[in-house]
C-alpha atoms as a PDB file:
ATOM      1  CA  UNK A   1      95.318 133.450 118.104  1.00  0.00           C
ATOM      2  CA  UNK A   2      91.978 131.475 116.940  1.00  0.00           C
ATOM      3  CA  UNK A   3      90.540 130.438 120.309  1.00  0.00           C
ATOM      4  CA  UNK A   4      90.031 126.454 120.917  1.00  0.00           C
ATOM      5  CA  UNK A   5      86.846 124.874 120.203  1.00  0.00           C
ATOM      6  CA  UNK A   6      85.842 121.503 122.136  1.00  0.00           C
ATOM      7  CA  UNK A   7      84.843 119.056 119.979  1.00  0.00           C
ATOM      8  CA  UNK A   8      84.454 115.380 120.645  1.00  0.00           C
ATOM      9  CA  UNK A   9      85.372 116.168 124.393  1.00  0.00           C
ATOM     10  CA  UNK A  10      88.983 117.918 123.725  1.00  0.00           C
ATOM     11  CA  UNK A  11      89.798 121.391 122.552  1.00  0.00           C
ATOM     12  CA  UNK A  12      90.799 121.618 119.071  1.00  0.00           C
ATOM     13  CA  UNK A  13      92.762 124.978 117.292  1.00  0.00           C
ATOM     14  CA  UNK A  14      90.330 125.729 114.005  1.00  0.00           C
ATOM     15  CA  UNK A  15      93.844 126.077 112.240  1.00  0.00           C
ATOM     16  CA  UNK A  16      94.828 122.672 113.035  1.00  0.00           C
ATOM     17  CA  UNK A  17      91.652 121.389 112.566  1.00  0.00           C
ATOM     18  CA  UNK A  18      91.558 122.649 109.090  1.00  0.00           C
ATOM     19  CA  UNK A  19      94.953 121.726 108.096  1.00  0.00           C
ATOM     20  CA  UNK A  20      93.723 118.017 108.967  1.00  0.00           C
ATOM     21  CA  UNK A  21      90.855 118.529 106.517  1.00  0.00           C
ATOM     22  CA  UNK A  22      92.655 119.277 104.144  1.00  0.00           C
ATOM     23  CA  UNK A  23      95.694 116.480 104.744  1.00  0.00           C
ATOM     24  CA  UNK A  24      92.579 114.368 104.283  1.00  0.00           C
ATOM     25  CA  UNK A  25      90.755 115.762 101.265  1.00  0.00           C
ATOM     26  CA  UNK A  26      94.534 115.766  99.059  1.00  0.00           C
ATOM     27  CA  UNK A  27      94.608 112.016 100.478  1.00  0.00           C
ATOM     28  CA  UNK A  28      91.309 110.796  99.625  1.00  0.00           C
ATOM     29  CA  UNK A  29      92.346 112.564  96.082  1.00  0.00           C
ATOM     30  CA  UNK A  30      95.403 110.661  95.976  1.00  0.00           C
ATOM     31  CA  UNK A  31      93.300 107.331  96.601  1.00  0.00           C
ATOM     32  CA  UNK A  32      91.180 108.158  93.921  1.00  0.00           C
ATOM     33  CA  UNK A  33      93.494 108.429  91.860  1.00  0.00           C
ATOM     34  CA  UNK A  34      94.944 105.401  92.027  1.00  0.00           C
ATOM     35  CA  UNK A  35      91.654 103.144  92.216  1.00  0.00           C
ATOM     36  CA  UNK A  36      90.945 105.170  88.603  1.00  0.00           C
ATOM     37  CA  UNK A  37      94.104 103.833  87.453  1.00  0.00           C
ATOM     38  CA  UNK A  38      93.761 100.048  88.860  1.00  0.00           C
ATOM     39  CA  UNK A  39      90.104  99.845  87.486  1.00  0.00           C
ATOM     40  CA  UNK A  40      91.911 100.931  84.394  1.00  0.00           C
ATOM     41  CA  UNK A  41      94.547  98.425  84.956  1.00  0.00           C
ATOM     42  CA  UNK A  42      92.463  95.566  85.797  1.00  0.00           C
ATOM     43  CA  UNK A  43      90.008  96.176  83.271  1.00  0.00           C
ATOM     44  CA  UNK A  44      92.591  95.819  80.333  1.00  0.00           C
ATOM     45  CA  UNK A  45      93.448  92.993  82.289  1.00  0.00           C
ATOM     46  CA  UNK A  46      90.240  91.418  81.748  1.00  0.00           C
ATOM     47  CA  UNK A  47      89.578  92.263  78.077  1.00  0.00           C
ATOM     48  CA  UNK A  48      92.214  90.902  77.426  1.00  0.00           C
ATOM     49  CA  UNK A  49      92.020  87.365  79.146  1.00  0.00           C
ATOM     50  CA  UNK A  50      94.905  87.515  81.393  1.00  0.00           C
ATOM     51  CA  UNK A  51      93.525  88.041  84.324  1.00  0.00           C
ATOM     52  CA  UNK A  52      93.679  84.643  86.790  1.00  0.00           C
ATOM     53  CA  UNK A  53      90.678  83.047  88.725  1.00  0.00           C
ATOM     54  CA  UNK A  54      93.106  83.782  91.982  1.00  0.00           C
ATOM     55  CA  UNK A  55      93.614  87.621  90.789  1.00  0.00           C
ATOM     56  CA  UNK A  56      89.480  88.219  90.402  1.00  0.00           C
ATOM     57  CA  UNK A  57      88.947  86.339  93.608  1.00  0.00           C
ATOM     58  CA  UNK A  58      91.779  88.584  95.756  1.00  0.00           C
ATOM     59  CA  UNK A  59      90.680  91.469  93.788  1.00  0.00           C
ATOM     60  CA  UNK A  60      87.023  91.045  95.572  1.00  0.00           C
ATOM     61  CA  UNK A  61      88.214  89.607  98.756  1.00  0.00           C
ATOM     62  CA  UNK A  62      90.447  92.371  99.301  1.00  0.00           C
ATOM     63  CA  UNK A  63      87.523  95.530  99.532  1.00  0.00           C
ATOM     64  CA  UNK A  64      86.124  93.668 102.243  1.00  0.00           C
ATOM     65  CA  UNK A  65      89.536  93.137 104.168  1.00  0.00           C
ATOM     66  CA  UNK A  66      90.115  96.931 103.791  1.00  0.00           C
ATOM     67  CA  UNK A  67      86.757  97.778 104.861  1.00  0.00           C
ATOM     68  CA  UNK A  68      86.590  95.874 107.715  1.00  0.00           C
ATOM     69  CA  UNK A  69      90.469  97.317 108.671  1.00  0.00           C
ATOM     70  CA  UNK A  70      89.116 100.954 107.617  1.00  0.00           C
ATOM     71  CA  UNK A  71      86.043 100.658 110.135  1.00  0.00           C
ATOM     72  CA  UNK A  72      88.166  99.122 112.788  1.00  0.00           C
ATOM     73  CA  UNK A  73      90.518 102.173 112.921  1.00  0.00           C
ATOM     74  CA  UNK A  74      87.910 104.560 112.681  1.00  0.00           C
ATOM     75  CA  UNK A  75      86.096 103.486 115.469  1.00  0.00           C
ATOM     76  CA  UNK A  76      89.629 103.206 117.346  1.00  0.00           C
ATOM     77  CA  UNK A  77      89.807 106.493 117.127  1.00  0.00           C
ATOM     78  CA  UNK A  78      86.583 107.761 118.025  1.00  0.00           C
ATOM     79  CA  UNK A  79      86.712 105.305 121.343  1.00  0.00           C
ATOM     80  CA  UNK A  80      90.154 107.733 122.263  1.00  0.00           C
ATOM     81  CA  UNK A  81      87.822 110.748 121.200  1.00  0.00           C
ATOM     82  CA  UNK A  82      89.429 112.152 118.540  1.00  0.00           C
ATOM     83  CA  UNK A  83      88.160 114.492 116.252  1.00  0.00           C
ATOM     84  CA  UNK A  84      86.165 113.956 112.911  1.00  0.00           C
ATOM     85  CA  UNK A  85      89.393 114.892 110.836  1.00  0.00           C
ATOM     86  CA  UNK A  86      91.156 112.356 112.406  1.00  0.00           C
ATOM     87  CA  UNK A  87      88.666 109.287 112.535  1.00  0.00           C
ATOM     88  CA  UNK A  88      88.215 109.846 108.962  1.00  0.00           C
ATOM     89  CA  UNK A  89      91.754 109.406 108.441  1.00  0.00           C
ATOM     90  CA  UNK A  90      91.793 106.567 110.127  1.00  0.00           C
ATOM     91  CA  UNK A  91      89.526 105.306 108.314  1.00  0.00           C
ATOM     92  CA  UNK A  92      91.003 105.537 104.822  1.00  0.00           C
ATOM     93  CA  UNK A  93      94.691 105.075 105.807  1.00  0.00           C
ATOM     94  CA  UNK A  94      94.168 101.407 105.026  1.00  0.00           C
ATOM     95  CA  UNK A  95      92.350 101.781 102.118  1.00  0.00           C
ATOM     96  CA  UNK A  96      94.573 104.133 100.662  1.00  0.00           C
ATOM     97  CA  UNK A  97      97.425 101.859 101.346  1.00  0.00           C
ATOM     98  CA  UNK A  98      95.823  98.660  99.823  1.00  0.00           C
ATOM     99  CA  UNK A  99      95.178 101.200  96.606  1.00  0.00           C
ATOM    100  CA  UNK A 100      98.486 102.006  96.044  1.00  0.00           C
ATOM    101  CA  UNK A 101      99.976  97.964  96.481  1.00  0.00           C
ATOM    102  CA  UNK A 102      97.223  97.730  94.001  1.00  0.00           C
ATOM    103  CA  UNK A 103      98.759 100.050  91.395  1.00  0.00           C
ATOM    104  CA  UNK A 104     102.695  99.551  92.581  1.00  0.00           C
ATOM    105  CA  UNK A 105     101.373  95.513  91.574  1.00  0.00           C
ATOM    106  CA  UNK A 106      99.919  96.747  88.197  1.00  0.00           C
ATOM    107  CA  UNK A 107     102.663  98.890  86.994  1.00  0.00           C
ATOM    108  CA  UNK A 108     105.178  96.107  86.870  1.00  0.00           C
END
């Protein structure tokens, strides 16, 4: 059995800590995904001129909302010391959710 490692003052198993990588690397895949297909989405919407003025002004405001939400978490989680893995996560949890309302929205 891999011996714990501290990190970010608590003892982490390498396994674990690995696993959580890679939960986070197939998520941040996921959300990239999706953005691709609501830049798609949004684009057509826009060439084709029927995108409204309140759509292109949510579609801004909304980065920054998600941002600011993203950051919050993050440093939520590094203030309870968790490790990298996790803040990360943290971190794109809301963005990842905002990305797939965005293409759930789009679809229909």
């Amino acid at each position: 059995m891999p011996r714990p490692v501290t990190f970010c003052l608590t003892p982490v198993n390498l396994t674990n800590l690995a696993t959580a990588w890679m939960q986070f690397a197939f998520t941040y895949t996921q959300m990239c995904v999706s953005a691709g297909e609501v830049i798609t989405r949004r684009s057509l919407r826009i060439s084709q001129g029927v995108m409204t003025n309140a759509e292109a002004v949510a579609m801004v405001m909304e980065k920054a909302t998600a941002f600011t939400l993203a950051s919050e978490r993050a440093a939520v989680a590094a203030a309870r010391g968790a490790d990298p893995a996790a803040i990360a996560s943290a971190a794109l949890r809301p963005i990842r959710a905002r990305t797939r309302a965005n293409v759930r929205s789009l679809r229909r």
